[in-house]
Protein backbone atom coordinates (compact mmCIF):
# COMPACT_ATOMS: atom_id res chain seq x y z
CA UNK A 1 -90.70 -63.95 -30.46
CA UNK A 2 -92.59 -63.56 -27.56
CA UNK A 3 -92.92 -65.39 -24.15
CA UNK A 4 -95.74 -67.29 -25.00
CA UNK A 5 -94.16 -68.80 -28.08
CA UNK A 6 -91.30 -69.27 -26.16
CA UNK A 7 -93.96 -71.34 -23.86
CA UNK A 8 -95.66 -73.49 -26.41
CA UNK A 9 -91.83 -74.40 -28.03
CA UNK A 10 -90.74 -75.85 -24.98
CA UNK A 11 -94.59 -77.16 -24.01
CA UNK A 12 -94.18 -79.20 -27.39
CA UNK A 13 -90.86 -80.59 -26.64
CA UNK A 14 -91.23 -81.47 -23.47
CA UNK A 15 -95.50 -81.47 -22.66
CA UNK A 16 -95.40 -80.10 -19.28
CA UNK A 17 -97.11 -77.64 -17.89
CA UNK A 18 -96.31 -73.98 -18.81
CA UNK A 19 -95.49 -73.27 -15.32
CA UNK A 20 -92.78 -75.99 -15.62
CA UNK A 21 -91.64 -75.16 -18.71
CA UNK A 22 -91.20 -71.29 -17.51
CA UNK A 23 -89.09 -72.56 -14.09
CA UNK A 24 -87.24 -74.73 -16.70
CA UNK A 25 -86.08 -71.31 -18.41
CA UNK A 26 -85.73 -69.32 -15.64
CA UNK A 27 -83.15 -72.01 -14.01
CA UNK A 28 -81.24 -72.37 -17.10
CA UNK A 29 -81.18 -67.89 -17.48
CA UNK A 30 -80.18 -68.48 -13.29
CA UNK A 31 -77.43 -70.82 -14.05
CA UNK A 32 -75.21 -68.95 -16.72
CA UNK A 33 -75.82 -65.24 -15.21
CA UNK A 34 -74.78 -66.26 -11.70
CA UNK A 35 -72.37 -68.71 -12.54
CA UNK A 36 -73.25 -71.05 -9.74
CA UNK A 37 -75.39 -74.21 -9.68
CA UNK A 38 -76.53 -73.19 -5.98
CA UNK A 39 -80.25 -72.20 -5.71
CA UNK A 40 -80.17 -69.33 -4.04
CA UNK A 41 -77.37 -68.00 -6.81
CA UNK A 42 -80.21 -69.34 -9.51
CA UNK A 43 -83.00 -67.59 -8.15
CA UNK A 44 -80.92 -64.27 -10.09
CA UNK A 45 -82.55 -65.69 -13.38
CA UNK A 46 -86.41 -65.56 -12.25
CA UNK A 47 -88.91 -62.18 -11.50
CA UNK A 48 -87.34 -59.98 -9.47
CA UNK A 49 -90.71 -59.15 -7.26
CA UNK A 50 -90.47 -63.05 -6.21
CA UNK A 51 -88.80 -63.23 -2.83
CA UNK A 52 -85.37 -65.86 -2.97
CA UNK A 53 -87.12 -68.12 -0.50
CA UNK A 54 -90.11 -68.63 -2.35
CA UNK A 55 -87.78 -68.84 -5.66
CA UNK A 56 -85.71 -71.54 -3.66
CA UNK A 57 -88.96 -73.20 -2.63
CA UNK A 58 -90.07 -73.71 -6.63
CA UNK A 59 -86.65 -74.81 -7.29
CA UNK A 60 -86.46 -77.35 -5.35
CA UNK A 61 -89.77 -78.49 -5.77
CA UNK A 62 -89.55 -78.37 -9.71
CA UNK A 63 -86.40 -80.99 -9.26
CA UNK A 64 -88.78 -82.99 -6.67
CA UNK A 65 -91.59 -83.34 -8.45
CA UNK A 66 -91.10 -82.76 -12.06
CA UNK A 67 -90.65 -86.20 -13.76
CA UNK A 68 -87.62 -86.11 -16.65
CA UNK A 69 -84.35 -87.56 -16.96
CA UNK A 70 -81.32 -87.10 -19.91
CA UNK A 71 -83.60 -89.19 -22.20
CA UNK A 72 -86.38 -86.79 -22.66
CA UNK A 73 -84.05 -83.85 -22.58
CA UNK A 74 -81.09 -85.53 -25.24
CA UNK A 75 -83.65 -85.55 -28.09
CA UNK A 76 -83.86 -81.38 -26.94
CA UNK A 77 -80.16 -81.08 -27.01
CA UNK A 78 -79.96 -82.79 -30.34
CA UNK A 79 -82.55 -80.36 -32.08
CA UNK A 80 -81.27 -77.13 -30.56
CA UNK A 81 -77.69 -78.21 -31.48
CA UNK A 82 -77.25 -80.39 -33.67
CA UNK A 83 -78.61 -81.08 -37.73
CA UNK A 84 -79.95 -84.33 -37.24
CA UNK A 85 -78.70 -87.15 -39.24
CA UNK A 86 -75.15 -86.37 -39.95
CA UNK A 87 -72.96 -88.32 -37.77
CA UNK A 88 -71.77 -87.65 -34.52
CA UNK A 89 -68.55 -87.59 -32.32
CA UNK A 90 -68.88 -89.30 -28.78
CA UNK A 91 -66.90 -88.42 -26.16
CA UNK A 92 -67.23 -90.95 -22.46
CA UNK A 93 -65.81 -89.89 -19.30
CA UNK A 94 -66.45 -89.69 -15.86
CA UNK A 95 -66.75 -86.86 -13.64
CA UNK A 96 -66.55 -86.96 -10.07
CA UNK A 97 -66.85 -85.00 -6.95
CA UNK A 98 -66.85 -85.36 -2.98
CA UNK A 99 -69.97 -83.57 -0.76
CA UNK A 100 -68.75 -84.40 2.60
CA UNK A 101 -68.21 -87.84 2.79
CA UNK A 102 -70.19 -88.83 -0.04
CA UNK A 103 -68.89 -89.71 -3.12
CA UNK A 104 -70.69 -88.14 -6.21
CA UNK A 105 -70.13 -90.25 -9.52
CA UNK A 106 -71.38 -89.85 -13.02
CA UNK A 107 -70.74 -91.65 -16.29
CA UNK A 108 -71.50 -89.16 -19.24
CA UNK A 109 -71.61 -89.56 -22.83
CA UNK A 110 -70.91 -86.15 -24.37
CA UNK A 111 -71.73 -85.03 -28.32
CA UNK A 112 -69.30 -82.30 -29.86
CA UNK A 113 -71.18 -80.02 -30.94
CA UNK A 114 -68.34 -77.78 -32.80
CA UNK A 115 -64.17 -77.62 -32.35
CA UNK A 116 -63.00 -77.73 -28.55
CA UNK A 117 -66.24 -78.40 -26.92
CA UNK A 118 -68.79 -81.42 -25.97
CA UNK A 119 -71.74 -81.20 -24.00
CA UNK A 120 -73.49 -84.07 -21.86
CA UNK A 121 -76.25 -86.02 -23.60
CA UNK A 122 -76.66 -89.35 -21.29
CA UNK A 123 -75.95 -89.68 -18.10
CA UNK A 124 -75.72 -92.82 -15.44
CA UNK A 125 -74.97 -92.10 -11.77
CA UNK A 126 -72.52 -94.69 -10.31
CA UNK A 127 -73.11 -96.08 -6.93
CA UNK A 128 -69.93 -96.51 -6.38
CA UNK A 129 -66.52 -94.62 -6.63
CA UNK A 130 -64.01 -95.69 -9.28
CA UNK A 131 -64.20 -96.34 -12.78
CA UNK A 132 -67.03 -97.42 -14.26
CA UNK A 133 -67.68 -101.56 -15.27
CA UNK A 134 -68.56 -102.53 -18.76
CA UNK A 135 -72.54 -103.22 -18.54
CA UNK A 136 -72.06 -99.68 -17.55
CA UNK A 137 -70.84 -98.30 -20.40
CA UNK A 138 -73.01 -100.62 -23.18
CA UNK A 139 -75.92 -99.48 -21.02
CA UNK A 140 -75.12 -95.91 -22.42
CA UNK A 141 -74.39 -96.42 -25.53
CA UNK A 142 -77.11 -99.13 -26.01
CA UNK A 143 -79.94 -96.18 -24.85
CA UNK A 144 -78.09 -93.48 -27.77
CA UNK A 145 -78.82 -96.49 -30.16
CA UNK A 146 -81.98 -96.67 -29.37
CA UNK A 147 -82.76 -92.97 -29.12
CA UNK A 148 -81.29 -91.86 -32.37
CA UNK A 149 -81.44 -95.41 -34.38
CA UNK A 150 -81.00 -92.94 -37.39
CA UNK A 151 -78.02 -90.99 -36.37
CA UNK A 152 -74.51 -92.60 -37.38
CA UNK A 153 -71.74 -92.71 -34.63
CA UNK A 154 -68.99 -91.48 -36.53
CA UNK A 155 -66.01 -92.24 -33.54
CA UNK A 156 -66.04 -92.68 -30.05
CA UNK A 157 -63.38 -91.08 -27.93
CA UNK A 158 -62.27 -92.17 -24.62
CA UNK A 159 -59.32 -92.83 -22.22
CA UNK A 160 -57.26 -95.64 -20.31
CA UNK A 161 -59.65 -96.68 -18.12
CA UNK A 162 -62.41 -97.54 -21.17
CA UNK A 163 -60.66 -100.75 -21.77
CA UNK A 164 -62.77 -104.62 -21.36
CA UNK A 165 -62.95 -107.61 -23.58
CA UNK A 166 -66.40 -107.35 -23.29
CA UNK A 167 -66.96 -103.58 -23.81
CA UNK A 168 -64.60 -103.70 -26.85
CA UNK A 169 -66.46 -106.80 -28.16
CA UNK A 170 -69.62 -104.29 -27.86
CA UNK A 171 -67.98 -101.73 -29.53
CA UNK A 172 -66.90 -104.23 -32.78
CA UNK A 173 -70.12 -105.95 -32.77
CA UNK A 174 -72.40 -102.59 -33.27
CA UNK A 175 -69.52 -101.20 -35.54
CA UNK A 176 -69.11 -98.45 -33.89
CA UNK A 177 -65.63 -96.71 -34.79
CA UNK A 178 -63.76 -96.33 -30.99
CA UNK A 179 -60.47 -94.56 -30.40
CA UNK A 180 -59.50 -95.17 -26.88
CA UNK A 181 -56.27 -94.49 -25.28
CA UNK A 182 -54.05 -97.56 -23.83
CA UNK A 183 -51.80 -98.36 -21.36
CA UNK A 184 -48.63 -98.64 -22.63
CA UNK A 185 -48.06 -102.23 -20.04
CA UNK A 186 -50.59 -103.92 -21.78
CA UNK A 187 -49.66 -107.02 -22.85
CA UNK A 188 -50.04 -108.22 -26.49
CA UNK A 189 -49.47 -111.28 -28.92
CA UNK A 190 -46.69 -111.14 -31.14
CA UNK A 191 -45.53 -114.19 -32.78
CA UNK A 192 -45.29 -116.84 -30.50
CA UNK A 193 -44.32 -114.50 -28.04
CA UNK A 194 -45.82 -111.52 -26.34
CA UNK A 195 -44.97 -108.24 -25.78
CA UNK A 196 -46.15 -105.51 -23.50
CA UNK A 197 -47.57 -101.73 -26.30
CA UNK A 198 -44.72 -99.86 -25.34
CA UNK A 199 -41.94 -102.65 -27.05
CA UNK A 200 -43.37 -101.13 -30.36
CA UNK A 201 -42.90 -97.78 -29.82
CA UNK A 202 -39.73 -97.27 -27.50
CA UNK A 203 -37.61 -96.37 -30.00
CA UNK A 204 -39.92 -93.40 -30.78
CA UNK A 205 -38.45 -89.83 -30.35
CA UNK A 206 -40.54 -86.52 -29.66
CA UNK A 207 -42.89 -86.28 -32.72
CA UNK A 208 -42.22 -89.36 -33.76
CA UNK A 209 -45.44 -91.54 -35.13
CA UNK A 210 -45.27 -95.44 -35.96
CA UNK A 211 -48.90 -97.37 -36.52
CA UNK A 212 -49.49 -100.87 -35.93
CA UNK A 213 -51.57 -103.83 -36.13
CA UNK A 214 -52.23 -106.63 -33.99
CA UNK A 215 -55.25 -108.49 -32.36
CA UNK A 216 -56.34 -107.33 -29.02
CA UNK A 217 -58.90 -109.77 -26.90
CA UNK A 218 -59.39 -111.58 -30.43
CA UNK A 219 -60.46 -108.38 -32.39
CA UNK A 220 -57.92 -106.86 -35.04
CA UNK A 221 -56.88 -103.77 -34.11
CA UNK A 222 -53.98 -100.68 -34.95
CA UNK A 223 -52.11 -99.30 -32.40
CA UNK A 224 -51.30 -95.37 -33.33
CA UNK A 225 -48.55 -94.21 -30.98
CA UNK A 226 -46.29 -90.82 -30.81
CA UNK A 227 -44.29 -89.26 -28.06
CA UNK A 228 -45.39 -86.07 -26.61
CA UNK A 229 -43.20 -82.94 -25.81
CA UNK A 230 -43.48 -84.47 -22.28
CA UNK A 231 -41.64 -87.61 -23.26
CA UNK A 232 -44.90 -89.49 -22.41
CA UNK A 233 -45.52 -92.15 -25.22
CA UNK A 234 -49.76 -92.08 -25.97
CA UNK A 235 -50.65 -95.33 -27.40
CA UNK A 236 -54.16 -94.89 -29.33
CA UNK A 237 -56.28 -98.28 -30.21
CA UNK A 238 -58.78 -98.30 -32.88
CA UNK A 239 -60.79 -100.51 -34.87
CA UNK A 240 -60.21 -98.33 -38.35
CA UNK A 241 -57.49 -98.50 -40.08
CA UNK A 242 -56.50 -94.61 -40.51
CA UNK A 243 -52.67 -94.54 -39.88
CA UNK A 244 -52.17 -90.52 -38.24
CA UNK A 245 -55.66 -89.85 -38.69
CA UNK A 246 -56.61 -91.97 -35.39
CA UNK A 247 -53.88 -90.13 -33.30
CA UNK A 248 -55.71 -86.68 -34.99
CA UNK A 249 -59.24 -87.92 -33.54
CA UNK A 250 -58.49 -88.61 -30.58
CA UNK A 251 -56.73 -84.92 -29.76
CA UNK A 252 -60.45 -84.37 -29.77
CA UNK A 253 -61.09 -85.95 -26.46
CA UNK A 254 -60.04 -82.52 -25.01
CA UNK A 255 -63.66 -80.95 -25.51
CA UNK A 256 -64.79 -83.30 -22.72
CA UNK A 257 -62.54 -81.87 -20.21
CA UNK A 258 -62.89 -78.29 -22.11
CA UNK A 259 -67.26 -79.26 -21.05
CA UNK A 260 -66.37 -80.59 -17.64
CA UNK A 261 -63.81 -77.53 -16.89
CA UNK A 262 -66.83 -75.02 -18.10
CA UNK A 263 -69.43 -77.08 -15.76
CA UNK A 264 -67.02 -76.94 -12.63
CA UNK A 265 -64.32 -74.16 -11.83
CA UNK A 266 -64.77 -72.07 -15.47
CA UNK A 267 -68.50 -71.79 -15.37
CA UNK A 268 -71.33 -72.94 -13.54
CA UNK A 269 -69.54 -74.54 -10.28
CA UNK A 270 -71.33 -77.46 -10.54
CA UNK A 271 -69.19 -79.03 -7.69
CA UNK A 272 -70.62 -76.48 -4.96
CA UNK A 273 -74.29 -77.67 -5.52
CA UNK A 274 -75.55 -79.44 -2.00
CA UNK A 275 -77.45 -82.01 -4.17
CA UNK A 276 -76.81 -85.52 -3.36
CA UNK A 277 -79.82 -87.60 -4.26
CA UNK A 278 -79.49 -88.80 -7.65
CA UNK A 279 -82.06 -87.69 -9.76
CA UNK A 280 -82.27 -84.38 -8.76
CA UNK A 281 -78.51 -84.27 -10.14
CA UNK A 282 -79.31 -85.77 -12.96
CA UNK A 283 -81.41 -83.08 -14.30
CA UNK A 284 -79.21 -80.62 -12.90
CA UNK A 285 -76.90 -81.96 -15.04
CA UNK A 286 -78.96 -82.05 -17.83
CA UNK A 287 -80.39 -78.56 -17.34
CA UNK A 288 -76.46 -77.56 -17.05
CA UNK A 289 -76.10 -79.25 -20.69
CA UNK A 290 -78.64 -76.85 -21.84
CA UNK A 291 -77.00 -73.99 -20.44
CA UNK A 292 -72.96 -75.10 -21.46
CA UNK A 293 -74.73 -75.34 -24.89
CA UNK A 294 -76.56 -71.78 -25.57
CA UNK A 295 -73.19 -69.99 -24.36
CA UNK A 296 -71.61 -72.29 -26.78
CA UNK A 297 -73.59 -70.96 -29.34
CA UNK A 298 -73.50 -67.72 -28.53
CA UNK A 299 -69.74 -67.55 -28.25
CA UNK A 300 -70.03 -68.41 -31.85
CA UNK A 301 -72.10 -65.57 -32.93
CA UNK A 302 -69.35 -63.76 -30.92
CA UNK A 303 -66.27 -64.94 -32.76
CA UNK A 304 -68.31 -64.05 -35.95
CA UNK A 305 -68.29 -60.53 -34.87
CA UNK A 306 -65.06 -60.20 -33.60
CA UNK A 307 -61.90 -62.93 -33.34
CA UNK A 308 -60.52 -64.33 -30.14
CA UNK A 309 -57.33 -62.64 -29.57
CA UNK A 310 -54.22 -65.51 -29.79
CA UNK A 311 -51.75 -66.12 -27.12
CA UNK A 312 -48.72 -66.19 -28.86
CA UNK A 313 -46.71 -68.36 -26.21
CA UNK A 314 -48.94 -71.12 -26.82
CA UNK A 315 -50.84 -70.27 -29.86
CA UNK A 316 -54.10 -70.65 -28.60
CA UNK A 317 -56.88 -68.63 -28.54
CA UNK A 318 -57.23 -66.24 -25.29
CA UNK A 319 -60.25 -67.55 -24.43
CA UNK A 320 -62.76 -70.76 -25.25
CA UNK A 321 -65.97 -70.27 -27.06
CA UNK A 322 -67.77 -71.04 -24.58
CA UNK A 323 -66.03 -68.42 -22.19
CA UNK A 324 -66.65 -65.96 -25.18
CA UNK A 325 -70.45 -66.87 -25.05
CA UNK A 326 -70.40 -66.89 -20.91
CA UNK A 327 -68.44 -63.89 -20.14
CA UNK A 328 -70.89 -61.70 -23.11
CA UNK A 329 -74.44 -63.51 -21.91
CA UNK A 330 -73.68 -62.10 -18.58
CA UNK A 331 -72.35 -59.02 -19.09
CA UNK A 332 -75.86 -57.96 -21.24
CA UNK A 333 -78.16 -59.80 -18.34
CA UNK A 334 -75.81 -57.05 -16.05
CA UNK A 335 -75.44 -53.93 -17.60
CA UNK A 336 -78.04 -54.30 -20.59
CA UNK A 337 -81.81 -52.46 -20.08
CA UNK A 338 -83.74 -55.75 -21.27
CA UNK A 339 -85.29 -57.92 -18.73
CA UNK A 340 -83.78 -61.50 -18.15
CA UNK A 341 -86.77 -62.78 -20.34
CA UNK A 342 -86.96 -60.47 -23.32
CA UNK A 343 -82.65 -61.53 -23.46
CA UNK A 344 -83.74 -65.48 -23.39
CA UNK A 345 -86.21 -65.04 -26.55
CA UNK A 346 -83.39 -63.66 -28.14
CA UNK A 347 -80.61 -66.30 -26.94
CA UNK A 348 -83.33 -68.91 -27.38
CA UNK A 349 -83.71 -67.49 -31.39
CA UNK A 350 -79.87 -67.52 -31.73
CA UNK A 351 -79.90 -70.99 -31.19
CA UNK A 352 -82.94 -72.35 -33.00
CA UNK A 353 -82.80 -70.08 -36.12
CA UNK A 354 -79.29 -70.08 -36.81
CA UNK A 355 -77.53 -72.86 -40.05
CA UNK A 356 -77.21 -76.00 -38.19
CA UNK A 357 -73.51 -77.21 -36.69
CA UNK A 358 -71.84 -79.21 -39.55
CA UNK A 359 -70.26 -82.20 -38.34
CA UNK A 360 -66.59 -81.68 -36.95
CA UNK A 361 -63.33 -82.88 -37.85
């Protein structure tokens, strides 16, 4: 594969022009070998005759002028990492940060793309700090509908604060199988009586699992709720009617915070950038998607060729898969005698050639 069919894959996917496309790679290559979101720390992943400044200079005008947003770049995500038409997992959160005094606030829907990890596929910048309000949320979901009317959402995963008549009405109305996390002081019916989520599951010890059904703002719904090691009861609502198997899907909301954690402080810093204005983040973002998914994959091939070693205190692997994929991408850009492009055909082929993801769980 060389760099000009690198070129015309990425000129048919996203019909720009090939200078575009090639600052496109470049920031992605920038991103994962310097482990920073921060242009200058970028610039590492283009020509090394090109002086930083003038790399700086294209970087910033690439996110000025360059016209794309999550939904031109999901459809990407979905055919680099994903067989379309099985069904997916969803996973919404928010992730939030502070540059000086402003707030920086994004509502993301994830897809997870194998076991322990999610990357972001939609994004919608909140103007405000907080939690997010429930047009906000059906505005997300509503544009995945009508992206991929052909891909069925096989469960969406999300915390406490996802909770709304309206949004849940949403939710039952597009059958969409949720698994969201309560508070355990909601209130109810019971009888002719009501009673706040934790009344049914007090008696609970460590371990312990009771299921249960009841109508929550009018819809029927079953409460799954266990008691963690922590003594903390988690209270899990759902729409389907799977007993254990809705407190086993929702363990899965960890590969959001396993994506967020490999964005931020275990990867790419995304919290250091000095971007503020919001659609420059946005495709930030969505270029960082990119990037949290190709050291994904390649942690993959990596665990193919040799297993994670297991802490045995926690029995857990040592390290992620995607720290597998980051830590090996950048130790070949560093000590490796390719040049940062000949190493992208090949990452590039890793990820396009290899059997598509099967769906998980």
């Amino acid at each position: 594969m060389n760099i000009e069919t690198i070129h015309h894959l990425f000129s048919t996917l996203l019909l720009w022009h090939p200078a575009r496309v090639s600052t496109f790679i470049h920031c992605i290559v920038g991103i994962v070998s310097a482990g920073y979101v921060q242009q200058i720390k970028v610039a590492i992943g283009f020509p090394a005759h090109t002086q930083s400044a003038s790399v700086c200079q294209r970087i910033r005008r690439f996110l000025k002028e360059q016209s794309f947003d999550d939904e031109i770049i999901a459809p990407i995500i979905m055919k680099l990492f994903w067989a379309l038409n099985l069904p997916v997992e969803l996973t919404l959160d928010r992730t939030n940060w502070k540059y000086g005094k402003r707030h920086i606030n994004f509502l993301v829907l994830a897809i997870a793309i194998g076991p322990g990890m999610s990357i972001p596929l939609l994004l919608r910048e909140l103007s405000h700090p907080g939690n997010s309000c429930a047009t906000e949320r059906t505005d997300l979901i509503g544009r995945f509908l009508t992206l991929f009317p052909h891909i069925p959402i096989r469960s969406l995963i999300a915390d406490r604060e996802f909770i709304g008549q309206p949004w849940i009405r949403y939710l039952s109305e597009n059958n969409i199988p949720y698994y969201i996390r309560i508070k355990e002081n909601r209130v109810v019916p019971y009888g002719q009586q009501t009673l706040h989520v934790r009344d049914f599951f007090t008696h609970l010890k460590v371990g312990g699992f009771r299921c249960v059904e009841t109508c929550i703002y009018q819809q029927k719904v079953y409460l799954a709720g266990t008691r963690s090691s922590q003594g903390d009861l988690v209270i899990v609502m759902s729409n389907q009617d799977k007993r254990k198997g809705i407190l086993d899907v929702y363990r899965r909301r960890w590969s959001i915070e396993v994506m967020f954690r490999s964005a931020k402080t275990n990867g790419f810093n995304l919290e250091k950038t000095a971007l503020v204005h919001p659609q420059r983040l946005e495709k930030l973002l969505m270029m960082v998607s990119v990037a949290l998914g190709l050291c994904y994959m390649f942690g993959k091939k990596e665990e193919v060729r040799k297993k994670t070693p297991y802490k045995r205190t926690v029995k857990a692997p040592l390290f992620c898969t995607f720290r597998r994929g980051f830590d090996a991408i950048r130790r070949c850009l560093v000590n490796a005698s390719i040049t940062v492009m000949e190493f992208i055909k090949y990452l590039l082929s890793c990820a396009l050639h290899q059997p598509q993801m099967k769906s998980v769980g």
